[in-house]
Protein backbone atom coordinates (compact mmCIF):
# COMPACT_ATOMS: atom_id res chain seq x y z
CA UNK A 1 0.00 0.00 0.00
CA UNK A 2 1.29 3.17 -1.01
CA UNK A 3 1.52 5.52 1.82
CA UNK A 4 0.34 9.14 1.85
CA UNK A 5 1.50 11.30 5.04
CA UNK A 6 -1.38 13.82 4.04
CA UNK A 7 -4.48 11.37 4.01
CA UNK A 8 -5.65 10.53 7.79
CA UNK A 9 -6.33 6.92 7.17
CA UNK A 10 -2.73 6.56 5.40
CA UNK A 11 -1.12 8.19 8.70
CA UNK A 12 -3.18 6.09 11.55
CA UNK A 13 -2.67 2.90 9.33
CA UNK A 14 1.22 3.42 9.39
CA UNK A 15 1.40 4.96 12.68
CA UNK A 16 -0.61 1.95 14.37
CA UNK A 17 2.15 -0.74 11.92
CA UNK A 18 5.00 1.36 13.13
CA UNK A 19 4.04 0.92 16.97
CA UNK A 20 3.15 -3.17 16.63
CA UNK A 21 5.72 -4.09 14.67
CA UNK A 22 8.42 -3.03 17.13
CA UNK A 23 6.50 -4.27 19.79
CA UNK A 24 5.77 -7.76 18.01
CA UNK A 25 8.87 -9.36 16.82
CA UNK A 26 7.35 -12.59 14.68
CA UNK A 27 6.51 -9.41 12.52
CA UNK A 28 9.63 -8.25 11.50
CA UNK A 29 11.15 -11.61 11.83
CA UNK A 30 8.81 -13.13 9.21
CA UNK A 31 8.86 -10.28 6.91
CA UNK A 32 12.88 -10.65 6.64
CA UNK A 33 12.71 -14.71 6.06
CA UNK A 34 10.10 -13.61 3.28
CA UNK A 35 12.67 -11.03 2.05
CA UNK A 36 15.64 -13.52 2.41
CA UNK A 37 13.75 -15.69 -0.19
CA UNK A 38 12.86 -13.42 -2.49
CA UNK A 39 9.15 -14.36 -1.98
CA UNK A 40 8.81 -10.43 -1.14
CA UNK A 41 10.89 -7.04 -2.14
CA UNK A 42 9.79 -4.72 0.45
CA UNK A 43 7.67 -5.29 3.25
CA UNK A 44 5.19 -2.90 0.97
CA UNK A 45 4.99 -5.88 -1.33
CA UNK A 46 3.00 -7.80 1.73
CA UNK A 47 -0.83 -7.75 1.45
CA UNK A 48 -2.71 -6.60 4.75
CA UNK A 49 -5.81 -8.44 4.55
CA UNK A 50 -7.21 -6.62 7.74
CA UNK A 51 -5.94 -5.46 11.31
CA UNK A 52 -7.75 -5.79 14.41
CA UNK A 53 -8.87 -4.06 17.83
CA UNK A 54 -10.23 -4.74 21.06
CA UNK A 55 -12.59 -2.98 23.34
CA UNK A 56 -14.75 -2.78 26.04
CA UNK A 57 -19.13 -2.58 26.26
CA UNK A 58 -19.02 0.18 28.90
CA UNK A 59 -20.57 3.90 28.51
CA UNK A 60 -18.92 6.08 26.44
CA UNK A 61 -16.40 3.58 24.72
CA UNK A 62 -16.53 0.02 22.81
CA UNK A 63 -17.67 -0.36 19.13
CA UNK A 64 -20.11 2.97 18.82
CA UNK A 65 -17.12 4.77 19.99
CA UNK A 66 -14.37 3.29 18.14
CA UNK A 67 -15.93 2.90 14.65
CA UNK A 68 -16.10 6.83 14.25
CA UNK A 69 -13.10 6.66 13.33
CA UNK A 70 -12.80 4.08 10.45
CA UNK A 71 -16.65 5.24 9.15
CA UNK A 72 -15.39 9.24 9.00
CA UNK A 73 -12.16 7.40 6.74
CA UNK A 74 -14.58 6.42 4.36
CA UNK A 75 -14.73 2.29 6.10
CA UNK A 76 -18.48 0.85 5.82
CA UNK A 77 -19.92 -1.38 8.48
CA UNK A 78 -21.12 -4.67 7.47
CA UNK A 79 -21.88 -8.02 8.88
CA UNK A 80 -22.16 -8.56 12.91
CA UNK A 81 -20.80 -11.37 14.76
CA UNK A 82 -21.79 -13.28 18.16
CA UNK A 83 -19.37 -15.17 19.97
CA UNK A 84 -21.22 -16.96 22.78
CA UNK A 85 -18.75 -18.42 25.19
CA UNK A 86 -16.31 -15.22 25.11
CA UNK A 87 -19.33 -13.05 25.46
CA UNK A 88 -17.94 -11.05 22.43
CA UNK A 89 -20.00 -8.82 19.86
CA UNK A 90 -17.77 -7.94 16.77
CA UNK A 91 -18.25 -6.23 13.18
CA UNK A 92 -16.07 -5.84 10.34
CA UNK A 93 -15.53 -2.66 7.94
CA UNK A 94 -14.73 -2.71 4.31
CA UNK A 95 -12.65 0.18 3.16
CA UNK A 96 -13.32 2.40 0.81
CA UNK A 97 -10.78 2.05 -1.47
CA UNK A 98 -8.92 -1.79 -2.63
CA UNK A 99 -5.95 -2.37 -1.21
CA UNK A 100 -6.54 -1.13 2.10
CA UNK A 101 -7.03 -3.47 5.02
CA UNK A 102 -10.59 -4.34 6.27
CA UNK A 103 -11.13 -3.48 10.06
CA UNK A 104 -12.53 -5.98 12.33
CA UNK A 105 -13.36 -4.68 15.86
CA UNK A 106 -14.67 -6.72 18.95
CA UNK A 107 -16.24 -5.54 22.01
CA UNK A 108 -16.75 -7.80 25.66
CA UNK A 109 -19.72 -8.14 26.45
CA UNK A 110 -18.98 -6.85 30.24
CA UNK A 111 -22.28 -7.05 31.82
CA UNK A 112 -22.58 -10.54 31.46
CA UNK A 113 -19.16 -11.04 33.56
CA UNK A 114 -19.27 -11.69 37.24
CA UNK A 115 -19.92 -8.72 39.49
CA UNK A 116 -15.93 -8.84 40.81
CA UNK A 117 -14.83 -8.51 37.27
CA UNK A 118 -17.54 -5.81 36.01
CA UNK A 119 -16.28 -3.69 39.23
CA UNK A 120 -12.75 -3.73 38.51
CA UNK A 121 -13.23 -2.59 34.76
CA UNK A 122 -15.83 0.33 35.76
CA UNK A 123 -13.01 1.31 38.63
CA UNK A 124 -11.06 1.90 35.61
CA UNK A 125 -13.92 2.82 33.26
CA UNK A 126 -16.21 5.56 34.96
CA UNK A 127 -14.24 8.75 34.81
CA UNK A 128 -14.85 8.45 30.92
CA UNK A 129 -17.72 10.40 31.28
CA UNK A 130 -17.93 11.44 27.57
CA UNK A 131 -17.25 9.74 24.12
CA UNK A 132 -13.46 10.33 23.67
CA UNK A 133 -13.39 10.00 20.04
CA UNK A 134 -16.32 12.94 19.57
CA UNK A 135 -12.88 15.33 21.03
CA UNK A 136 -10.75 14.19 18.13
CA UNK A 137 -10.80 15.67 15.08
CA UNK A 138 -10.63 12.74 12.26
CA UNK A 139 -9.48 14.73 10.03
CA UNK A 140 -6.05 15.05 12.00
CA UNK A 141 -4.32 11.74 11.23
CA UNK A 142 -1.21 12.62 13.75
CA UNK A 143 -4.06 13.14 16.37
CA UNK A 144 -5.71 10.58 15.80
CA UNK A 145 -2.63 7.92 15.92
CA UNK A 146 -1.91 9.61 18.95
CA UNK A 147 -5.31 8.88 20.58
CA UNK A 148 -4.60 5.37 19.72
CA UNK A 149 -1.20 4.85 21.46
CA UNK A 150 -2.48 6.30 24.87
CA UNK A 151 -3.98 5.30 27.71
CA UNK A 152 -7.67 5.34 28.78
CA UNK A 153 -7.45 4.85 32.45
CA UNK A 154 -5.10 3.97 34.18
CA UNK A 155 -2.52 1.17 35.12
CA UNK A 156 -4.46 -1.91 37.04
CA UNK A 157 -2.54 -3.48 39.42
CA UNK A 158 -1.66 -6.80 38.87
CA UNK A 159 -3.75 -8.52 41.13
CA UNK A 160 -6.65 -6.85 39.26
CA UNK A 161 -5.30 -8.26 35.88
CA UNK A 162 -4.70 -11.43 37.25
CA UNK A 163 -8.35 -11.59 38.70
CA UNK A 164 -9.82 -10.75 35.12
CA UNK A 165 -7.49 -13.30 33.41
CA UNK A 166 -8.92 -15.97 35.51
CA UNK A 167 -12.48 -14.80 34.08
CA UNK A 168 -12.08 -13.84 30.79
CA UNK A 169 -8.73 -13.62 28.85
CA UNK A 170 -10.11 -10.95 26.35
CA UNK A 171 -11.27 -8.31 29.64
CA UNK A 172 -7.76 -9.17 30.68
CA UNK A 173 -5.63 -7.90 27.53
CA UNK A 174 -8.10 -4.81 27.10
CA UNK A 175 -7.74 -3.64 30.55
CA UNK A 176 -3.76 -3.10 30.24
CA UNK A 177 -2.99 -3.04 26.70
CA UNK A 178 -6.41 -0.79 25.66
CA UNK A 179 -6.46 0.26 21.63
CA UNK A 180 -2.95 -1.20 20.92
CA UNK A 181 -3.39 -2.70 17.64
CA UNK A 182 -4.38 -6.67 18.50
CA UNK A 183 -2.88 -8.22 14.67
CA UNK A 184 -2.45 -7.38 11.37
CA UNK A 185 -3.13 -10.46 8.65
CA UNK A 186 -1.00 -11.45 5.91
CA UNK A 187 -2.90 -12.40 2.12
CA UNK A 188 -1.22 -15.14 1.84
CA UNK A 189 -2.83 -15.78 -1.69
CA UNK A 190 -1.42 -13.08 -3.38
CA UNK A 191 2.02 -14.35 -2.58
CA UNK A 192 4.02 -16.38 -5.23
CA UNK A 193 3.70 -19.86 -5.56
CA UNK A 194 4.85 -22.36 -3.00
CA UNK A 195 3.71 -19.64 -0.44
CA UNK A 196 0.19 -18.93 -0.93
CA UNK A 197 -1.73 -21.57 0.44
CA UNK A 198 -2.13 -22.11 4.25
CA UNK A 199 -0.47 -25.48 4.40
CA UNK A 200 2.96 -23.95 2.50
CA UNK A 201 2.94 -20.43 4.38
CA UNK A 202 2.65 -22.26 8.11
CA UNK A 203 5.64 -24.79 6.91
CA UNK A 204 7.79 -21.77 6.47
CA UNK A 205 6.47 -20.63 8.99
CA UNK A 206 7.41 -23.14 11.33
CA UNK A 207 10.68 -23.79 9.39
CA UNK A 208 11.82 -20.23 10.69
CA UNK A 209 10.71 -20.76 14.37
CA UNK A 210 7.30 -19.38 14.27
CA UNK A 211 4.77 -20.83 16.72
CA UNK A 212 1.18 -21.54 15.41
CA UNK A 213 -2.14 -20.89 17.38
CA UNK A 214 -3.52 -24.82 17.44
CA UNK A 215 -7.15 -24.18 18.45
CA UNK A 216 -9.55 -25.69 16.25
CA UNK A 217 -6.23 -26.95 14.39
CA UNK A 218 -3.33 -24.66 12.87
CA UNK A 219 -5.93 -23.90 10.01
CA UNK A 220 -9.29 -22.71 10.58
CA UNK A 221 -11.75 -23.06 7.63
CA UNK A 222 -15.18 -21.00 6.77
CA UNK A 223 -17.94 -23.59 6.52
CA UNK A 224 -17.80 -22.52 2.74
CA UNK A 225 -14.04 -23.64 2.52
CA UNK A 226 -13.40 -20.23 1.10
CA UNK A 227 -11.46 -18.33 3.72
CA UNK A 228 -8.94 -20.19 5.82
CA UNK A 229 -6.81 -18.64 9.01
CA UNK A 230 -3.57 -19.01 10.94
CA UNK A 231 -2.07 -17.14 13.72
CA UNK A 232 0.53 -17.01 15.57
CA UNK A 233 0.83 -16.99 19.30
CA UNK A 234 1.60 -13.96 20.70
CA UNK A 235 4.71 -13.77 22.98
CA UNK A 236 4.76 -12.85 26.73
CA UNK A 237 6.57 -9.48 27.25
CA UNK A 238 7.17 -7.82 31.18
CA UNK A 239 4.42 -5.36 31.45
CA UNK A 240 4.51 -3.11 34.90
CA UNK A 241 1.23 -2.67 36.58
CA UNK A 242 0.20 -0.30 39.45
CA UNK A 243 2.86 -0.57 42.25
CA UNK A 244 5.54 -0.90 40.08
CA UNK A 245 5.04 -4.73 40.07
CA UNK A 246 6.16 -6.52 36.63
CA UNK A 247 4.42 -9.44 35.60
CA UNK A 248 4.67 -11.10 31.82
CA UNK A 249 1.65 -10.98 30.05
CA UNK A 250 0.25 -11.13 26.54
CA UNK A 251 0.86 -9.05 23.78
CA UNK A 252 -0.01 -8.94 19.89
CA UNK A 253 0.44 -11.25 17.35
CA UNK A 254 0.00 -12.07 13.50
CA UNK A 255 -2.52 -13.70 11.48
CA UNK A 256 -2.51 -15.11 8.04
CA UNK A 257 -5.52 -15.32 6.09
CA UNK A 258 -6.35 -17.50 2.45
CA UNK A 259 -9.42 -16.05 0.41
CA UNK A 260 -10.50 -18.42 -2.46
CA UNK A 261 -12.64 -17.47 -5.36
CA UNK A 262 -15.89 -17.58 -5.68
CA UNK A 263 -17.44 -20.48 -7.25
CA UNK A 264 -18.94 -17.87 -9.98
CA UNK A 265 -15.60 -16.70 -11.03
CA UNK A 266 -13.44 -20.09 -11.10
CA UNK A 267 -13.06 -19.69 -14.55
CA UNK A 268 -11.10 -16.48 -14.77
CA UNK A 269 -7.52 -16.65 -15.53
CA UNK A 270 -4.76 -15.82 -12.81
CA UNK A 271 -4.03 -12.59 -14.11
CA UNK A 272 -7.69 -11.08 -14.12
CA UNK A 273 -8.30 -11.90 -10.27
CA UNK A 274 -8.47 -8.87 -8.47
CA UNK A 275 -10.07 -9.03 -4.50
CA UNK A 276 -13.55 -8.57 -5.53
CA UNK A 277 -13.40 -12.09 -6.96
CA UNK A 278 -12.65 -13.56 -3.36
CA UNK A 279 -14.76 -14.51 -0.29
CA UNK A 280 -14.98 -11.49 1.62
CA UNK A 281 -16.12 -11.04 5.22
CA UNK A 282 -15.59 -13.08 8.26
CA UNK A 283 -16.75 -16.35 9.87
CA UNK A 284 -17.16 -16.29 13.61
CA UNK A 285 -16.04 -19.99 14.46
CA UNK A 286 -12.98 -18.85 12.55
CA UNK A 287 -12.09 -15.61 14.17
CA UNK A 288 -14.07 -17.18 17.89
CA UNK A 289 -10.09 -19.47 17.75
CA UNK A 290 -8.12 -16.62 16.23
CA UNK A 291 -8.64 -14.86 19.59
CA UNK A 292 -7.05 -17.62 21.73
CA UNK A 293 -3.51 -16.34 19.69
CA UNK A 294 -3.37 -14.43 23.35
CA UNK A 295 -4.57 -17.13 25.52
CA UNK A 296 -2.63 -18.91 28.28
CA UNK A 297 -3.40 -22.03 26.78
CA UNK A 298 -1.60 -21.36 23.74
CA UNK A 299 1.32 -19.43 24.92
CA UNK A 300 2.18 -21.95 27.11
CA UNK A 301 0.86 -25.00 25.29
């Protein structure tokens, strides 16, 4: 993706890779195995199918907040998504223009936690007493990226973190690492060949050290068969809570995604397939194991 200092979306968008990528080092460590091969020239040669962010259901923030942002770039809300036993709600947004990433963003459900866990994320919530994205102005891209990099509320302790770990990993995650960007995906399919299908790309992948996020298998297919996923698991990093107390926790991580073509367009030769041809969109038992890429049981499976 070409990238245009002067256009707000082109500023966040690079601002919010700049921050994860040094923060996340599978990133930067796959993108120079894929350089070392030649599979890639430039880590602008690398397809981001979509990037993702987590919030909170509380007053004042979660989805209705956050989406101003990507809807005044131009983004479009579509489908919604349910995820039952993470008490999750979740909707993607296609962008305006191809070749930009989609947007998925999730929200916990937080009044269906337990009363110990809902009071420790309003402790932290309540003085939000306003929407803080209706203070930004969108058309600022350096203020918004800025928005995006800082904190909320403040620092839990980590007793409190620990308590909403044991509950829910997702409330856990939020509550210290707030709007950092969760992942960014990989197309795999528009790499060359003998990279870009699932079954080569997590090979290399594992070839080069990489650790693979095994819920509901290393690949997780669409009911259609037409969008397949991989993650990685995201590495523990020493985070300092309230109290000056450092304990390692979760960070970010990086997902991979396949999009087939539609049955309708089978036919078409190689060269003519542009995105529009592909399965679009999400599938929740899909993205319901992607999440687990921060989950004890992965990280230390």
């Amino acid at each position: 993706m070409h990238f245009d200092e002067n256009k707000p979306v082109d500023f966040v968008l690079n601002d919010l890779f700049e921050h994860y990528r040094k923060n996340v080092a599978d990133v930067d460590k796959i993108t120079k195995a894929l350089l070392d091969r030649q599979v890639v020239q430039s880590q602008d040669d690398i397809v981001n199918d979509h990037i993702a962010f987590r919030t909170l259901g509380v007053p004042h923030l979660g989805i209705q907040s956050f989406e101003k942002i990507f809807l005044a770039f131009g983004y479009t809300k579509k489908d919604y998504f349910h995820f039952e036993g993470k008490k999750l709600n979740a909707y993607w947004y296609a962008p305006a223009i191809e070749g930009y990433p989609r947007i998925f963003v999730s929200e916990l459900r937080v009044h269906e936690l337990s009363q110990a866990a809902q009071d420790i994320i309003h402790k932290y919530t309540a003085q939000i007493t306003s929407d803080p994205v209706d203070d930004l102005d969108l058309n600022n891209g350096p203020e918004v990226a800025a928005f995006l990099q800082q904190p909320l509320w403040g620092l839990p302790t980590s007793e409190e973190y620990e308590t909403l770990l044991a509950e829910s990993e997702y409330a856990a995650w939020v509550i210290y690492n707030r709007y950092y960007l969760n992942h960014y995906t990989i197309s795999i399919h528009e790499l060359k060949d003998g990279y870009n299908t699932l079954e080569e790309f997590n090979a290399f992948l594992e070839s080069i050290g990489v650790k693979l996020n095994t819920s509901g298998g290393k690949i997780k297919t669409s009911e259609d068969g037409l969008l397949r996923q991989s993650s990685t698991v995201s590495a523990l990093y020493d985070a300092k809570f309230a109290g000056d107390k450092t304990i390692q926790i979760a960070g970010s991580y990086v997902e991979f995604a396949e999009r087939s073509v539609l049955p309708q367009f089978k036919d078409l030769p190689k060269e003519e397939i542009e995105s529009k041809h592909r399965r679009d969109g999400f599938e929740t038992n899909n993205a319901d194991k992607i999440f687990e890429s921060t989950y004890t049981t992965q990280i230390k499976g």
